[in-house]
Each structure stands twice: as structure tokens, then as C-alpha cells.
N, C-alpha and C. Protein backbone atom coordinates (compact mmCIF):
# COMPACT_ATOMS: atom_id res chain seq x y z
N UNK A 1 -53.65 28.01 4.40
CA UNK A 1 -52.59 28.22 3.45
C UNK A 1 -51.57 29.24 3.99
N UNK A 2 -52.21 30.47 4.53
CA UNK A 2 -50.87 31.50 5.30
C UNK A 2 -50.51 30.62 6.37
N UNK A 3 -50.91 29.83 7.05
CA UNK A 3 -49.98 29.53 8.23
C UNK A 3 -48.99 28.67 7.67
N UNK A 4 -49.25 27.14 6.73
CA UNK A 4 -48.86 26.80 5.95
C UNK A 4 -47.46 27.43 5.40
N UNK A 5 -47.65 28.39 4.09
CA UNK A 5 -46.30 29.40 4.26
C UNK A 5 -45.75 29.94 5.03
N UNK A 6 -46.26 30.50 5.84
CA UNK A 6 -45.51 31.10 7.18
C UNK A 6 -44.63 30.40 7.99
N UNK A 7 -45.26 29.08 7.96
CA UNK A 7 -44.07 27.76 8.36
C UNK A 7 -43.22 27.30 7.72
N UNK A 8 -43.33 27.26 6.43
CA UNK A 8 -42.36 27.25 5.85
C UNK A 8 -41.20 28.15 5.43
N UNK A 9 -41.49 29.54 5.69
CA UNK A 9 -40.65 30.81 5.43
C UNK A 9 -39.79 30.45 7.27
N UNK A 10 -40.41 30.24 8.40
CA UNK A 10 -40.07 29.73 9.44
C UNK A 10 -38.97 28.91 8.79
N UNK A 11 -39.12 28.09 8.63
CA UNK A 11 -38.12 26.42 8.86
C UNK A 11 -37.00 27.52 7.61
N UNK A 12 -36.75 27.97 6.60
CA UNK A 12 -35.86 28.56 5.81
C UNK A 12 -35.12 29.86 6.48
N UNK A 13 -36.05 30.47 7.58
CA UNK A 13 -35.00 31.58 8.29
C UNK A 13 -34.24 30.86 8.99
N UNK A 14 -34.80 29.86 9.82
CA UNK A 14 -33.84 28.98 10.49
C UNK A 14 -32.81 28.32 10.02
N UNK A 15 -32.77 27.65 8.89
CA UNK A 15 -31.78 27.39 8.23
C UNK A 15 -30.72 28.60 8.39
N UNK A 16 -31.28 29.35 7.65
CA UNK A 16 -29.89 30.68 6.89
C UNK A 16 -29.53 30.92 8.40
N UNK A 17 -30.37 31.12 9.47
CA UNK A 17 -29.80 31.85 10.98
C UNK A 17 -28.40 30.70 11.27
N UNK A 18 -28.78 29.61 11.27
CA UNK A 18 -27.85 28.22 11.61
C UNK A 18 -26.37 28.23 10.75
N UNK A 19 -26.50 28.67 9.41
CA UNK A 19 -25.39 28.86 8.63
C UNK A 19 -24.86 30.01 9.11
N UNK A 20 -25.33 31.14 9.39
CA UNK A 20 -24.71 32.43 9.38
C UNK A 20 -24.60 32.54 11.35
N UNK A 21 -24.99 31.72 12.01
CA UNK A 21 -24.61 32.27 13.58
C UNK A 21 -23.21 32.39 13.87
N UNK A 22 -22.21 31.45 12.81
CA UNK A 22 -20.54 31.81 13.33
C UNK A 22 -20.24 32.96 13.15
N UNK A 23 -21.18 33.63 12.20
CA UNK A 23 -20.08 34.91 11.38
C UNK A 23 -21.35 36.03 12.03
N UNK A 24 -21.85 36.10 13.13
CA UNK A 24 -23.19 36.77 13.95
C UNK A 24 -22.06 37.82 14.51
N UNK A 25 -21.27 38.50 14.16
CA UNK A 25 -20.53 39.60 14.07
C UNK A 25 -20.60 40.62 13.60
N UNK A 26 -20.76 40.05 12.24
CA UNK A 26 -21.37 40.72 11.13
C UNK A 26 -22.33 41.24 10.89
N UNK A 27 -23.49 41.04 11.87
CA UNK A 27 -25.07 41.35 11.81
C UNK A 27 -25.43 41.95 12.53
N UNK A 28 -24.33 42.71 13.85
CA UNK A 28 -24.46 43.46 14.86
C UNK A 28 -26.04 44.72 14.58
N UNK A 29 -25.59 45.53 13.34
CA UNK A 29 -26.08 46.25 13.14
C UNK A 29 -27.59 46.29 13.28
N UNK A 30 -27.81 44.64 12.19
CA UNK A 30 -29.15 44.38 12.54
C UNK A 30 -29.58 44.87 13.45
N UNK A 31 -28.97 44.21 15.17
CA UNK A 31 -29.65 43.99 16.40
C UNK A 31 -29.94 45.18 16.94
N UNK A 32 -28.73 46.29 16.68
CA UNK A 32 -28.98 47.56 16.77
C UNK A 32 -30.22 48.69 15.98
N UNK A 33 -30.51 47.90 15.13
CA UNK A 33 -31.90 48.18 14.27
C UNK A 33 -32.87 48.05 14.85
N UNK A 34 -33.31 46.52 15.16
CA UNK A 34 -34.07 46.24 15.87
C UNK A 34 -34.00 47.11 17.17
N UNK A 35 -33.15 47.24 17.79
CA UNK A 35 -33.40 48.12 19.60
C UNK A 35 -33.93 49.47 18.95
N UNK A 36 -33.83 50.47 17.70
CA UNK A 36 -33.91 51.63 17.85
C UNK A 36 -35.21 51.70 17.16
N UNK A 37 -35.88 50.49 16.48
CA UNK A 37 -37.24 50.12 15.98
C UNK A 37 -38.09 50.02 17.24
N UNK A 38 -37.81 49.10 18.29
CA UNK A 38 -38.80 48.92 18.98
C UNK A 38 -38.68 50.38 20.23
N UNK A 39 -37.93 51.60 20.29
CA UNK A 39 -38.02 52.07 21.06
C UNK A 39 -38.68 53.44 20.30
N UNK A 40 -38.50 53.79 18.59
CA UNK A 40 -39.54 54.33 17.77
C UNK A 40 -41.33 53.97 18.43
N UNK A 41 -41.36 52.47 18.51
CA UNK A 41 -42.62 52.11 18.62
C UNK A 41 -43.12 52.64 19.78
N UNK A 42 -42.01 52.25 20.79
CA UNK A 42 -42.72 52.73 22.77
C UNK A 42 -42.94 53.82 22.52
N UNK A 43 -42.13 55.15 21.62
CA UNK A 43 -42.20 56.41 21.79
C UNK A 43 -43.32 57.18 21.23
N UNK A 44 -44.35 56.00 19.93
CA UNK A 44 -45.37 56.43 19.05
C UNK A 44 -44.95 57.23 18.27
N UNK A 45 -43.65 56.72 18.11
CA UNK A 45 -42.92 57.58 16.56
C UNK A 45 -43.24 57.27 15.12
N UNK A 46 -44.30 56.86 14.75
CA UNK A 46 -44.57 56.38 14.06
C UNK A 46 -43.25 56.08 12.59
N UNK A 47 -43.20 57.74 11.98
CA UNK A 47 -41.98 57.93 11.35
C UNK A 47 -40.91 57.12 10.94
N UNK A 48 -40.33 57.39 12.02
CA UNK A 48 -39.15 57.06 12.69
C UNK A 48 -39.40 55.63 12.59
N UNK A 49 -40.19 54.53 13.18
CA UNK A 49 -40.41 53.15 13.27
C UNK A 49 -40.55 52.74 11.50
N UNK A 50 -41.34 53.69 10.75
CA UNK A 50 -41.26 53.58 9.40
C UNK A 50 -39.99 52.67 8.64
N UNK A 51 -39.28 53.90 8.76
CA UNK A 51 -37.94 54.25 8.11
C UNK A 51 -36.75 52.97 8.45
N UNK A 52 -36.85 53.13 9.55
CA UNK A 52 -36.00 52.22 10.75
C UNK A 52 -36.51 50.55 10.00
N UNK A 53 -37.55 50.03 10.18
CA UNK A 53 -38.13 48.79 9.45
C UNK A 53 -37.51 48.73 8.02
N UNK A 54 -37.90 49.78 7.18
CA UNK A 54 -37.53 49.65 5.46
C UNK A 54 -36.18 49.65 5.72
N UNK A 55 -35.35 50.38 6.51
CA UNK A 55 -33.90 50.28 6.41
C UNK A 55 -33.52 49.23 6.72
N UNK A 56 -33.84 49.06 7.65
CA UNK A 56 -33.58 47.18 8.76
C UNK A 56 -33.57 46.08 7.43
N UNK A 57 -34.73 46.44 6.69
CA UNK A 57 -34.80 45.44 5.64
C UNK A 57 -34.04 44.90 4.65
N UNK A 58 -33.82 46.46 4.20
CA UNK A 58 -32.63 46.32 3.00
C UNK A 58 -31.41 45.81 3.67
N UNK A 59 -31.06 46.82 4.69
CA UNK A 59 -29.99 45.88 5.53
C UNK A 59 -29.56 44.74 5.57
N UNK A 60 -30.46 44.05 6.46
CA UNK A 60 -30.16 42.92 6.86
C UNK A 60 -30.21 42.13 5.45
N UNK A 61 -31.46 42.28 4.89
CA UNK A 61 -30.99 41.22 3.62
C UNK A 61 -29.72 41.33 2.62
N UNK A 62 -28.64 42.66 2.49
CA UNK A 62 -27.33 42.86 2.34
C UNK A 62 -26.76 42.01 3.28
N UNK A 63 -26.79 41.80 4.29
CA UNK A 63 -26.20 41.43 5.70
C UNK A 63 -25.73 40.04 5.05
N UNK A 64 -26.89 39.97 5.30
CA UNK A 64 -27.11 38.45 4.99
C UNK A 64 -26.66 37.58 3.49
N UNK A 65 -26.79 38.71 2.54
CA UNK A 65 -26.05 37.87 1.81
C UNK A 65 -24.25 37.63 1.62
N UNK A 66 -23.67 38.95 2.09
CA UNK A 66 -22.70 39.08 2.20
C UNK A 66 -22.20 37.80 3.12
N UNK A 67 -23.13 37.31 4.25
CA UNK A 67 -22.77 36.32 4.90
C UNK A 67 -22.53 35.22 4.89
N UNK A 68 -23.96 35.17 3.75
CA UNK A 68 -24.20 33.66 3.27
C UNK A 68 -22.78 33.12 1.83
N UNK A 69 -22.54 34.34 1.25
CA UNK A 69 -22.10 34.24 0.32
C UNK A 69 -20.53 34.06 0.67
N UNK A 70 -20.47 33.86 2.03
CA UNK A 70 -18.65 33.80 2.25
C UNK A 70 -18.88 32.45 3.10
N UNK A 71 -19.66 31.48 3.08
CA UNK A 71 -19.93 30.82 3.93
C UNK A 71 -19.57 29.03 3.21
């Protein structure tokens, strides 16, 4: 059943990624999230990797709707 959902939450990010790759301008920040998340992790910042994830989150899902919603 989790892999099940998990494939299906799969096939729906893909979607929204496919609608929103013209306007992938806009999401810079994300990517910059992600680089300062995974270099929290190399450093065993635990903290820091915390914070960085919950922010990334709220983020991007703002990101994203702002994206989707002009689309």
C-alpha cells in the first residue's frame, strides 16, 4: 500500500513539475534550499538541516502555488 501511494504522489509531482518547468525561474530559491540542506547534512548540522527542510517546505509549496496558479 506505501509503495502504491508513493507512486502515485510520484506520477502527481510529475505532473505539477511538467506544468510549472516554463516558469522554473521562479523556483530558483527552491534549488538554492536544497544545496544549503544537503551541505547542513555533510556538515552533521543537524539544526540547521532541520530548519532548512521545514522552510524548503513551506516554500516551495508557496512556490508552487503561485506558479501553478498563473499557469
Amino acid at each position: 500500500m506505501l509503495e502504491a501511494t508513493l507512486e502515485q504522489y510520484y506520477v502527481l509531482a510529475l505532473r505539477i513539475w511538467v506544468m510549472a518547468l516554463d516558469r522554473q525561474h521562479e523556483l530558483e530559491h527552491a534549488v538554492q534550499e536544497h544545496r544549503t540542506l544537503l551541505e547542513a547534512i555533510r556538515d552533521g548540522d543537524a539544526e540547521l538541516a532541520g530548519t532548512t527542510m521545514s522552510s524548503h517546505v513551506q516554500n516551495f509549496e508557496q512556490a508552487m502555488r503561485r506558479v501553478l496558479l498563473t499557469v
